[in-house]
C-alpha atoms as a PDB file:
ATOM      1  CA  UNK A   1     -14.878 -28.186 -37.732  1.00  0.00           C
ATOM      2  CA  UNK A   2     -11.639 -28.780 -36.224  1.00  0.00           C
ATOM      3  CA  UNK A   3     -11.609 -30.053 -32.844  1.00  0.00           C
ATOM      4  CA  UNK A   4     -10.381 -26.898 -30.003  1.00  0.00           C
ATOM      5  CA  UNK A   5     -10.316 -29.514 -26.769  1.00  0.00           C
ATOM      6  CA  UNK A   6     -11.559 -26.421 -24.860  1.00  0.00           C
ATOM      7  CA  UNK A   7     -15.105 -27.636 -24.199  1.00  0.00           C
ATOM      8  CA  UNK A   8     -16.096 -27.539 -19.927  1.00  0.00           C
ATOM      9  CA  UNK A   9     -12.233 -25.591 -19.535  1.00  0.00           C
ATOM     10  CA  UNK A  10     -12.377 -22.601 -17.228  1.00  0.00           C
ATOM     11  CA  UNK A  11     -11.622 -19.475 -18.831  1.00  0.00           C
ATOM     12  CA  UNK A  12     -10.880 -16.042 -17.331  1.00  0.00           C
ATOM     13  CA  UNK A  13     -11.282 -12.986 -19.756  1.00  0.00           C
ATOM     14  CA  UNK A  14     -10.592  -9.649 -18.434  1.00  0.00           C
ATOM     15  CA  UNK A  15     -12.191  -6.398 -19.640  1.00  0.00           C
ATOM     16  CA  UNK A  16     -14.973  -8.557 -20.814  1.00  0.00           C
ATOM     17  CA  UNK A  17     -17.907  -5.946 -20.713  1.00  0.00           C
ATOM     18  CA  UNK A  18     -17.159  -4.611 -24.080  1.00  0.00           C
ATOM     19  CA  UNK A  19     -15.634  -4.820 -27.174  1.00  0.00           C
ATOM     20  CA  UNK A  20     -12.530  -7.610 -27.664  1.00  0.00           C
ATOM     21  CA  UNK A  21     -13.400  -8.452 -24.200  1.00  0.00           C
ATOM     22  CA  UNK A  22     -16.798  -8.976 -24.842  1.00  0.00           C
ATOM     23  CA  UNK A  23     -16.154 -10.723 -28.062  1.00  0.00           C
ATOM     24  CA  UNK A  24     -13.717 -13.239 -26.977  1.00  0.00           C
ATOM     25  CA  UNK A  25     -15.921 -14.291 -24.148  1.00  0.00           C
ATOM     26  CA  UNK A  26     -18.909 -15.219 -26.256  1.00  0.00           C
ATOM     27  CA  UNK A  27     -16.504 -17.093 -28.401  1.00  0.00           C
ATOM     28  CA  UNK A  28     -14.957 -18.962 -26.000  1.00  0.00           C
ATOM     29  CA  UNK A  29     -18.558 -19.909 -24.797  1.00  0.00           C
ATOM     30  CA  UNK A  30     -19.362 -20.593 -27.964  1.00  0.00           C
ATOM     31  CA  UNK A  31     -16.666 -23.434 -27.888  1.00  0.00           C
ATOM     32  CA  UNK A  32     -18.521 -24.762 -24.703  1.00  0.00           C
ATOM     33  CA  UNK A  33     -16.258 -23.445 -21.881  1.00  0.00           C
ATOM     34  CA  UNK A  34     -17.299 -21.734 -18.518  1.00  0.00           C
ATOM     35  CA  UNK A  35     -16.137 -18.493 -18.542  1.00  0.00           C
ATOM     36  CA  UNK A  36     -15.663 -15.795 -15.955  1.00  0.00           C
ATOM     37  CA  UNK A  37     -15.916 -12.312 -17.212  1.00  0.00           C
ATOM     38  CA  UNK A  38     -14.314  -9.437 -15.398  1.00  0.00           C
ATOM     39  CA  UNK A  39     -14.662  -5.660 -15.682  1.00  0.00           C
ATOM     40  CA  UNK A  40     -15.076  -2.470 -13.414  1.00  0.00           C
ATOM     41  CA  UNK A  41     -18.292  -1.941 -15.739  1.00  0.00           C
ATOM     42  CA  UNK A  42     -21.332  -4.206 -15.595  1.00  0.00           C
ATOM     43  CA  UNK A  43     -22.258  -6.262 -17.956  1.00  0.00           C
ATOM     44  CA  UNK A  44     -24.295  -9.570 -18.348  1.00  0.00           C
ATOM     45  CA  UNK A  45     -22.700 -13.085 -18.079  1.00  0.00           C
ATOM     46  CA  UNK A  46     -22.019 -15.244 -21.159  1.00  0.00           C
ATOM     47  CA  UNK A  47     -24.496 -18.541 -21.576  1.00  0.00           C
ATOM     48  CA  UNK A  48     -23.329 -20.854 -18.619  1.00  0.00           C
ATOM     49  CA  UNK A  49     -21.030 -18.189 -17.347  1.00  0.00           C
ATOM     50  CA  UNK A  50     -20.744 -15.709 -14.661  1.00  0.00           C
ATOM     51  CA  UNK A  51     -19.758 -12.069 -14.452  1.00  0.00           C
ATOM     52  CA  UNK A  52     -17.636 -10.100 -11.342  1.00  0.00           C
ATOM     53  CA  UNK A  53     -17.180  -6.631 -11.138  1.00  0.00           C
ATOM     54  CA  UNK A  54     -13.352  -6.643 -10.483  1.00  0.00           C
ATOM     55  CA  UNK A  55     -10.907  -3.984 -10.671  1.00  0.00           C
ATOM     56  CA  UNK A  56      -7.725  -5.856 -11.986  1.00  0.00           C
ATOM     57  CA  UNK A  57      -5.148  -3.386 -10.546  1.00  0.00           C
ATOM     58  CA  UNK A  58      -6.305  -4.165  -7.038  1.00  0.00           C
ATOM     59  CA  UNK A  59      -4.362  -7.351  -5.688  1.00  0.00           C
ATOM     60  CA  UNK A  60      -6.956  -8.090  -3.280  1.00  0.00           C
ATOM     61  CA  UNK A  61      -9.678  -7.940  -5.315  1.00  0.00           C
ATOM     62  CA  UNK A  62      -8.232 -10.158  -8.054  1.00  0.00           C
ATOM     63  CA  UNK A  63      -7.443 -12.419  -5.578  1.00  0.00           C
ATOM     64  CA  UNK A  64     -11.036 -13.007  -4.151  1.00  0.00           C
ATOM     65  CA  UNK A  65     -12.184 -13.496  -7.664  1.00  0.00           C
ATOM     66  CA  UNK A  66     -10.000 -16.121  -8.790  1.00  0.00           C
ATOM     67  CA  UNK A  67     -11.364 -17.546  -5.031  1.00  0.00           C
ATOM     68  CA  UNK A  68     -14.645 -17.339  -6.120  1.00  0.00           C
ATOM     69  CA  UNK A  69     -14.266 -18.978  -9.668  1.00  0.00           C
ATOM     70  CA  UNK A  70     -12.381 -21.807  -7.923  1.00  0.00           C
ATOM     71  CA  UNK A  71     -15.231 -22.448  -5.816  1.00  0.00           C
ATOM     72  CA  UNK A  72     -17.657 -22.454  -8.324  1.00  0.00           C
ATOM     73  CA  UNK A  73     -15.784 -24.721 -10.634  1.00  0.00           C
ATOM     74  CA  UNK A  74     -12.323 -26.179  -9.146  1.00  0.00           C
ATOM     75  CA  UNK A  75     -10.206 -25.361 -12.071  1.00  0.00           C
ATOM     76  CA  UNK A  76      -8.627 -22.568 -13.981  1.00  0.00           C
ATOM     77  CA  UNK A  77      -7.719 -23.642 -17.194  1.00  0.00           C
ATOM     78  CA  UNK A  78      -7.022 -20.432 -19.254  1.00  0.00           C
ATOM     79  CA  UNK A  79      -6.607 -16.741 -18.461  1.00  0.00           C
ATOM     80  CA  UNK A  80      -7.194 -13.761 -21.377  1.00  0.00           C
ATOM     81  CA  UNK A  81      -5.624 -10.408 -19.756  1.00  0.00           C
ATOM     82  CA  UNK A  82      -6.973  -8.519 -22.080  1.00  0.00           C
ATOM     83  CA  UNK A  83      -8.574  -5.221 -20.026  1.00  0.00           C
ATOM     84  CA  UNK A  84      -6.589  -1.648 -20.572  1.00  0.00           C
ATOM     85  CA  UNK A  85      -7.253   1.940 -20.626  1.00  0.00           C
ATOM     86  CA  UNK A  86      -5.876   4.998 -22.117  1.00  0.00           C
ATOM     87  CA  UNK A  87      -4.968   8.037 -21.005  1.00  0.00           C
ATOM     88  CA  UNK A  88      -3.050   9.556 -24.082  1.00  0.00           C
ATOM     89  CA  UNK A  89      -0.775  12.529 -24.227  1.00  0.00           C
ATOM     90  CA  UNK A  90       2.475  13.799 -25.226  1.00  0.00           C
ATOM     91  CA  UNK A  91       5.793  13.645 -23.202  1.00  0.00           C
ATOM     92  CA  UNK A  92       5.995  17.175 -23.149  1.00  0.00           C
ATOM     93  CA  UNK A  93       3.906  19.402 -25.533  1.00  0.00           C
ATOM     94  CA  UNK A  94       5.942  22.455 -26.742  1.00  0.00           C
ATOM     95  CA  UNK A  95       4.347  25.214 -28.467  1.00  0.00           C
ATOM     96  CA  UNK A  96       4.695  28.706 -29.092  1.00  0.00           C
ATOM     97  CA  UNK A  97       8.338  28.648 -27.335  1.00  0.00           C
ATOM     98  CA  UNK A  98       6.883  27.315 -23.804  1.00  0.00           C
ATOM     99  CA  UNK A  99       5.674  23.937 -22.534  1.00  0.00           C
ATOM    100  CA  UNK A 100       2.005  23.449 -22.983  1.00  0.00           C
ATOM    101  CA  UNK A 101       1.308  20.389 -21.797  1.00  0.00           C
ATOM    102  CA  UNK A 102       3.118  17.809 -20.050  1.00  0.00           C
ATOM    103  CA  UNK A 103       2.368  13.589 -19.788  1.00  0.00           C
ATOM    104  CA  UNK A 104       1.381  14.104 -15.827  1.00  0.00           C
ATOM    105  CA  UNK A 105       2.209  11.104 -13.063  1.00  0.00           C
ATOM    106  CA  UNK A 106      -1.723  10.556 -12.993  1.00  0.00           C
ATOM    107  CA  UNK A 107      -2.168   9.627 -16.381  1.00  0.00           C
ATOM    108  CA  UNK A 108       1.557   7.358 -16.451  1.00  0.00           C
ATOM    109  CA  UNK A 109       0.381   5.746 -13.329  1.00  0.00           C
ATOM    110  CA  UNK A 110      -3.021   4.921 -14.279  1.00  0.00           C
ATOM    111  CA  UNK A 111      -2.488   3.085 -17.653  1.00  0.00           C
ATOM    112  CA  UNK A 112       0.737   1.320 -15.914  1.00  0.00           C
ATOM    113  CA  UNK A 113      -1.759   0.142 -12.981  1.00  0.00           C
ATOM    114  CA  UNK A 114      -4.065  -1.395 -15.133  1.00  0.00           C
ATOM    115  CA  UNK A 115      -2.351  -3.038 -18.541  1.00  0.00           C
ATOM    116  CA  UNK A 116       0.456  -3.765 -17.174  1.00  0.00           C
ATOM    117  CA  UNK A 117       0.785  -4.378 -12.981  1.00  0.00           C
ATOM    118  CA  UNK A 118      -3.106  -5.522 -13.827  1.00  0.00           C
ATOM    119  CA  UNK A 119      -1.780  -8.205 -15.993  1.00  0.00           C
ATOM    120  CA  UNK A 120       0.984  -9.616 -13.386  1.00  0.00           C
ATOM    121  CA  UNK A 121      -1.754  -9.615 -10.477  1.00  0.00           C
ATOM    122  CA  UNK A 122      -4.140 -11.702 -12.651  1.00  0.00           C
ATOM    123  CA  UNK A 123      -1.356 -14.111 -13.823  1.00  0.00           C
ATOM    124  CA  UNK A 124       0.400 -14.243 -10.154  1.00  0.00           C
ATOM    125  CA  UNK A 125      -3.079 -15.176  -8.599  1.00  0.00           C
ATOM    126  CA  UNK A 126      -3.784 -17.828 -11.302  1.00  0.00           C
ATOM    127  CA  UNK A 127      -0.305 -19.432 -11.694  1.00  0.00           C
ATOM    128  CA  UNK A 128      -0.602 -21.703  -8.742  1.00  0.00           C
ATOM    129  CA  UNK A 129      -4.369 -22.843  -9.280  1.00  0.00           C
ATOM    130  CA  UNK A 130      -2.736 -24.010 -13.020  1.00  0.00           C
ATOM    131  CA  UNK A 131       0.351 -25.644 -11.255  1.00  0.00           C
ATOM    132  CA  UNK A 132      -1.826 -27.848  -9.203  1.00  0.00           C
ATOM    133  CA  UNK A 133      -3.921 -28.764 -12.174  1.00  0.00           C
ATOM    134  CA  UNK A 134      -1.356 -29.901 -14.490  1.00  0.00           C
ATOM    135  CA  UNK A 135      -1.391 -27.008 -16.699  1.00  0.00           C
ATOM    136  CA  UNK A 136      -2.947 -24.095 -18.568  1.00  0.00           C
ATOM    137  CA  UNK A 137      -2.425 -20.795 -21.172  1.00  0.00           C
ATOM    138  CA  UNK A 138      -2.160 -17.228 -20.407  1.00  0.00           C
ATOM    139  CA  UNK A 139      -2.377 -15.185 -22.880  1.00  0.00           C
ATOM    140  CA  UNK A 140      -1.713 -11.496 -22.772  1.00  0.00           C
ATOM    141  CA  UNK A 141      -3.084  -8.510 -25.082  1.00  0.00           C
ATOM    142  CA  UNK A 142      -0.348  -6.009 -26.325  1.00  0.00           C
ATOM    143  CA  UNK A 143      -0.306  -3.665 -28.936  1.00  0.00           C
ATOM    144  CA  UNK A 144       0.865  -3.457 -32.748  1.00  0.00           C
ATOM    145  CA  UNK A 145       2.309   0.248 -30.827  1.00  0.00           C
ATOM    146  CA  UNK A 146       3.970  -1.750 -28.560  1.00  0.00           C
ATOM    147  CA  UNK A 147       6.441  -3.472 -31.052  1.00  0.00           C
ATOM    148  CA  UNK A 148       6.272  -0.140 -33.108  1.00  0.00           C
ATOM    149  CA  UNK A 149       5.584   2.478 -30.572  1.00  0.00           C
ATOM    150  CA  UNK A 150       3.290   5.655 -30.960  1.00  0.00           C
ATOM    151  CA  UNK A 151       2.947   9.148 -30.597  1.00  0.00           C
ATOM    152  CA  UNK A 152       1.242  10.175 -27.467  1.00  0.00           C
ATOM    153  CA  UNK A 153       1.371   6.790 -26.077  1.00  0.00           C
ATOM    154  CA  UNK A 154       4.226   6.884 -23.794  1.00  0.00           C
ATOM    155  CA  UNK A 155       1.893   4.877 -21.619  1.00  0.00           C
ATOM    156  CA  UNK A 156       0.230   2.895 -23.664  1.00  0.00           C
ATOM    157  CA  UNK A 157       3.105   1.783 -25.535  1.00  0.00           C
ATOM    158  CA  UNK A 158       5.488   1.037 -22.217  1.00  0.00           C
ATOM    159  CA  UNK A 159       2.749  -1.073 -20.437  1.00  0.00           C
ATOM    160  CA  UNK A 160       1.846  -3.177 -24.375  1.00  0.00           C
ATOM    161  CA  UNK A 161       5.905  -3.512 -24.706  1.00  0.00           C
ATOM    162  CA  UNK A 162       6.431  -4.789 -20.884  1.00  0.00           C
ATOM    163  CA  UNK A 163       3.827  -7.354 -21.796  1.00  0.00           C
ATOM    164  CA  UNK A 164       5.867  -8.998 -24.292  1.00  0.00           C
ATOM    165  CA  UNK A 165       8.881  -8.958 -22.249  1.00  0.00           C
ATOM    166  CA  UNK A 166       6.581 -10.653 -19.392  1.00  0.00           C
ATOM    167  CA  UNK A 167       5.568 -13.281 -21.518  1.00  0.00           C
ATOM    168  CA  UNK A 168       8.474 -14.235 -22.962  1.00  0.00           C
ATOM    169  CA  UNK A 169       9.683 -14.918 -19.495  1.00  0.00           C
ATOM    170  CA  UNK A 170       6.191 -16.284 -18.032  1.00  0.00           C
ATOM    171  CA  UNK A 171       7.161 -18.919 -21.532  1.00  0.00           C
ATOM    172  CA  UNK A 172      10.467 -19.638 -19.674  1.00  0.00           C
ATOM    173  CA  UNK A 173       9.557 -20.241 -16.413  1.00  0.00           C
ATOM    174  CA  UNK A 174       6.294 -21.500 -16.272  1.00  0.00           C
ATOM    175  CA  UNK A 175       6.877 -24.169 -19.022  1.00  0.00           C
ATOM    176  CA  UNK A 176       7.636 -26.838 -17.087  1.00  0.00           C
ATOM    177  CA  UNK A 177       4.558 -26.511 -15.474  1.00  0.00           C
ATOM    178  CA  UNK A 178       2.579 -27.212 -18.896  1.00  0.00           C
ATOM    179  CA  UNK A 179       2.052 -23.585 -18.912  1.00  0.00           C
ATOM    180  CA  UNK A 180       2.035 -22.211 -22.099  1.00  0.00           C
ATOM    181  CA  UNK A 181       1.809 -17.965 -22.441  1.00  0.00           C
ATOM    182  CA  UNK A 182       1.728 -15.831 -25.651  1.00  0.00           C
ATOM    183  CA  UNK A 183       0.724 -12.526 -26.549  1.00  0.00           C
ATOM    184  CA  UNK A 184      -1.537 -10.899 -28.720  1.00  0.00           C
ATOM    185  CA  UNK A 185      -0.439  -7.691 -30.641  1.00  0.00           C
ATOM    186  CA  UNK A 186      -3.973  -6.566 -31.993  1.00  0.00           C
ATOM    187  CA  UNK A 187      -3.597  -3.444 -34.520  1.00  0.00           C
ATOM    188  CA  UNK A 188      -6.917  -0.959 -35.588  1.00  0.00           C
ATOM    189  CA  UNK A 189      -9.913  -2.755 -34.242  1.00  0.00           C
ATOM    190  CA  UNK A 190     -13.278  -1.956 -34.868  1.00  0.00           C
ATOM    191  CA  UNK A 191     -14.674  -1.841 -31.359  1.00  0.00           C
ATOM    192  CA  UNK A 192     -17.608   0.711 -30.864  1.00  0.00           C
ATOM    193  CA  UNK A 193     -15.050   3.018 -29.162  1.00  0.00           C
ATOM    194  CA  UNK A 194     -12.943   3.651 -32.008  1.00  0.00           C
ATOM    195  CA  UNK A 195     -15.925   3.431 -34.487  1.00  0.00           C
ATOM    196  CA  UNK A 196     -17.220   6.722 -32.832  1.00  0.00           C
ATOM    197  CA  UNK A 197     -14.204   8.544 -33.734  1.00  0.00           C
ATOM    198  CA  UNK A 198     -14.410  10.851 -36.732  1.00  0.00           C
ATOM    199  CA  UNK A 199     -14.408   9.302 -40.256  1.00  0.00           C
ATOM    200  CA  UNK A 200     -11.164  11.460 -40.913  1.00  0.00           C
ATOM    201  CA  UNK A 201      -9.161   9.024 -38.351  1.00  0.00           C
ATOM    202  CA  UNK A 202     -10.941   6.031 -39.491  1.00  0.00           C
ATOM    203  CA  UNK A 203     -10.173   6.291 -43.070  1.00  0.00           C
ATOM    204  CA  UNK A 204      -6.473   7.120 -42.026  1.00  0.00           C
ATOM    205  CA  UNK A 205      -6.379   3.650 -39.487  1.00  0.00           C
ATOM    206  CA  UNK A 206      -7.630   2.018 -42.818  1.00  0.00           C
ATOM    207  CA  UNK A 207      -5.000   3.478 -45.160  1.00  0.00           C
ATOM    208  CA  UNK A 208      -2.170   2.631 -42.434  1.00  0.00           C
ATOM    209  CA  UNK A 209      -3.567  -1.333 -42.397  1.00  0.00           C
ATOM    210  CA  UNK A 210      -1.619  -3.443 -46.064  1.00  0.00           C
ATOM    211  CA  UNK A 211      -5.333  -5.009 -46.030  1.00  0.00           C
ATOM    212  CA  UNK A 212      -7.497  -1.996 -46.482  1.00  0.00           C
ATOM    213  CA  UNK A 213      -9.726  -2.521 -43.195  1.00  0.00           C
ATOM    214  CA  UNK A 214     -10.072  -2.393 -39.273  1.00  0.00           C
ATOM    215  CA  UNK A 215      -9.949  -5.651 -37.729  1.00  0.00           C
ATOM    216  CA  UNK A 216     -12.979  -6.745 -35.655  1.00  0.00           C
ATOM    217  CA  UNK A 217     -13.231  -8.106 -32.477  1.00  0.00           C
ATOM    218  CA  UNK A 218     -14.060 -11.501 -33.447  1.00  0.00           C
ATOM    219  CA  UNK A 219     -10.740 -11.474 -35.397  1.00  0.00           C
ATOM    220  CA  UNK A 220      -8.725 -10.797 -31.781  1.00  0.00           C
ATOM    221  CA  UNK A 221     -11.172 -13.375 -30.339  1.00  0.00           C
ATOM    222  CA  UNK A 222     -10.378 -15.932 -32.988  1.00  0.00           C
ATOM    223  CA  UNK A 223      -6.786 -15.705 -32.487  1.00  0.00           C
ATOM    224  CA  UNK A 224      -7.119 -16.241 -28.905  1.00  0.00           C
ATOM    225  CA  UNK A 225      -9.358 -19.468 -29.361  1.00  0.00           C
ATOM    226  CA  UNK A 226      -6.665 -20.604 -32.183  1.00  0.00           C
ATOM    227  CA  UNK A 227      -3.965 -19.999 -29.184  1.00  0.00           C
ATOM    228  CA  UNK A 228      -5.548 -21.297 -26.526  1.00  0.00           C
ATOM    229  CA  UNK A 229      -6.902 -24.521 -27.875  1.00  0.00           C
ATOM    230  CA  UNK A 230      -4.612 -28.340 -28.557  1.00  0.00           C
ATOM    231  CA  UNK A 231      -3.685 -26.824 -31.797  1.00  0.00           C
ATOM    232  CA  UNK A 232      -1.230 -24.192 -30.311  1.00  0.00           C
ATOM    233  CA  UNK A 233       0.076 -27.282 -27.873  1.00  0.00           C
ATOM    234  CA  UNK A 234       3.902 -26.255 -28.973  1.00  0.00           C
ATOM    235  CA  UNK A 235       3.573 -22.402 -28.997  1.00  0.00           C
ATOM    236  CA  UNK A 236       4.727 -20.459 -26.175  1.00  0.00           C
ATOM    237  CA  UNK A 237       6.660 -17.307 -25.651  1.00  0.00           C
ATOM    238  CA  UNK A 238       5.172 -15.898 -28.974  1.00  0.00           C
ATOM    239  CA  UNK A 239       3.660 -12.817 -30.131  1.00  0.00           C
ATOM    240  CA  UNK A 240       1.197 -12.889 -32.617  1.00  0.00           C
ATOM    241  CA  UNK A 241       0.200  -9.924 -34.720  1.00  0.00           C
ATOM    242  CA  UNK A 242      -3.165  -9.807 -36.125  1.00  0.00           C
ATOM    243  CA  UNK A 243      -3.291  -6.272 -37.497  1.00  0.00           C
ATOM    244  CA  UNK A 244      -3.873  -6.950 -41.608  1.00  0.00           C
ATOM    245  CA  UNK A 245      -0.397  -6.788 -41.797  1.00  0.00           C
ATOM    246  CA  UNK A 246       0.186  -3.212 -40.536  1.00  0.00           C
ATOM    247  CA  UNK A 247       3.871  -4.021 -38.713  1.00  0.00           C
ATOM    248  CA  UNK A 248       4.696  -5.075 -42.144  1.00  0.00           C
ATOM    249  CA  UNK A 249       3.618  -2.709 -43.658  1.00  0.00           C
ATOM    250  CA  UNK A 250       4.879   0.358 -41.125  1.00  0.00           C
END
């Protein structure tokens, strides 16, 4: 078994009620780290972890919790921003020679608050707590869509693509700091969500992947374990697909 150095480290993973969330939590207990799970849903704590309710788009509310796991433990050693939401829809839906539908402010604003401002509160409250402890990783979860884009993701696909462009600059700036930040681009995932669609769109997320299958969230989970851990020491600024080669393949 090669040797992660992330036993007893302090990891943050956001969105961590449910699916990739969920997943990468347990795995980075699994390694023997204290983890703080955050969602706006409940959910129970990983083994030797805790769990707080925390709405990542609120600045004052991220705040307090990254308070309350530096009382509890002292450190923050790793952060996963991994929570997002959708709220899909076309720039402007045109049919029978009128406008049908357009992408309203609510559903922009909402998807921007959360994977993307969401991200910058968590990593702006964090930063300094990392500074003063000689180091640490963020690591940020975009999109295959958001190297690629989508249809009906105007959203979706601005807040995955403003990750990347924050974490190549987090890389810059923070790396003197021994702060290292990557991204990861996740593509079709297997999460109960997107299991419940019909079998019609799940057969057609298969047939878009090179490798002939959805991903699981262990896979996502895996990568961020591989990223944060001493055998990633020299990569920063990155972005790493792990979609079964679907950018390559698009």
């Amino acid at each position: 078994m090669i040797e992660t150095g992330l036993r007893d480290k302090v990891v943050i993973v956001t969105g961590g009620a449910a699916g990739i969330g969920k997943a990468t939590a347990r795995r980075f207990a699994q390694e023997g780290c204290r983890v703080a799970s955050w969602d706006v849903k409940d959910a129970a704590p990983e083994d030797g972890g805790i769990f707080q309710k925390v709405d990542t788009g609120n600045s004052a509310a991220v705040d307090a919790a990254v308070k309350e796991v530096i009382a509890r433990w002292g450190a923050i050693h790793v952060l996963i921003n991994n929570a997002g939401i959708l709220r899909d829809g076309q720039l402007v839906k045109y049919k029978d020679g009128a406008v049908a539908a357009i992408l309203s402010d609510e559903q922009f604003d909402a998807v921007i608050n959360v994977n993307l401002r969401g991200v910058f509160l968590c990593a702006r409250a964090v930063t300094p707590h990392m500074i003063a402890g000689g180091g640490g990783v963020i690591l940020n979860a975009s999109s295959v869509v958001g190297l690629y884009g989508n249809f009906g993701q105007t959203n979706y696909v601005a807040a995955k693509a403003g990750l990347i462009g924050m974490t190549r600059v987090w890389a810059r700036e923070l790396g003197k700091y021994h702060i290292r930040v990557n991204a990861v681009a996740p593509g079709f995932i297997a999460t109960d969500m997107v299991k419940a669609m019909p079998e019609k769109i799940l057969q057609s997320m298969r047939e878009h992947t090179p490798m002939g299958r959805m991903g699981q969230p262990e896979d996502i989970a895996n990568a961020y374990v591989w990223l944060a851990s001493d055998a990633a020491s020299f990569v920063s600024g990155a972005v790493l697909s792990v979609d079964g080669g679907m950018v390559t393949g698009t």
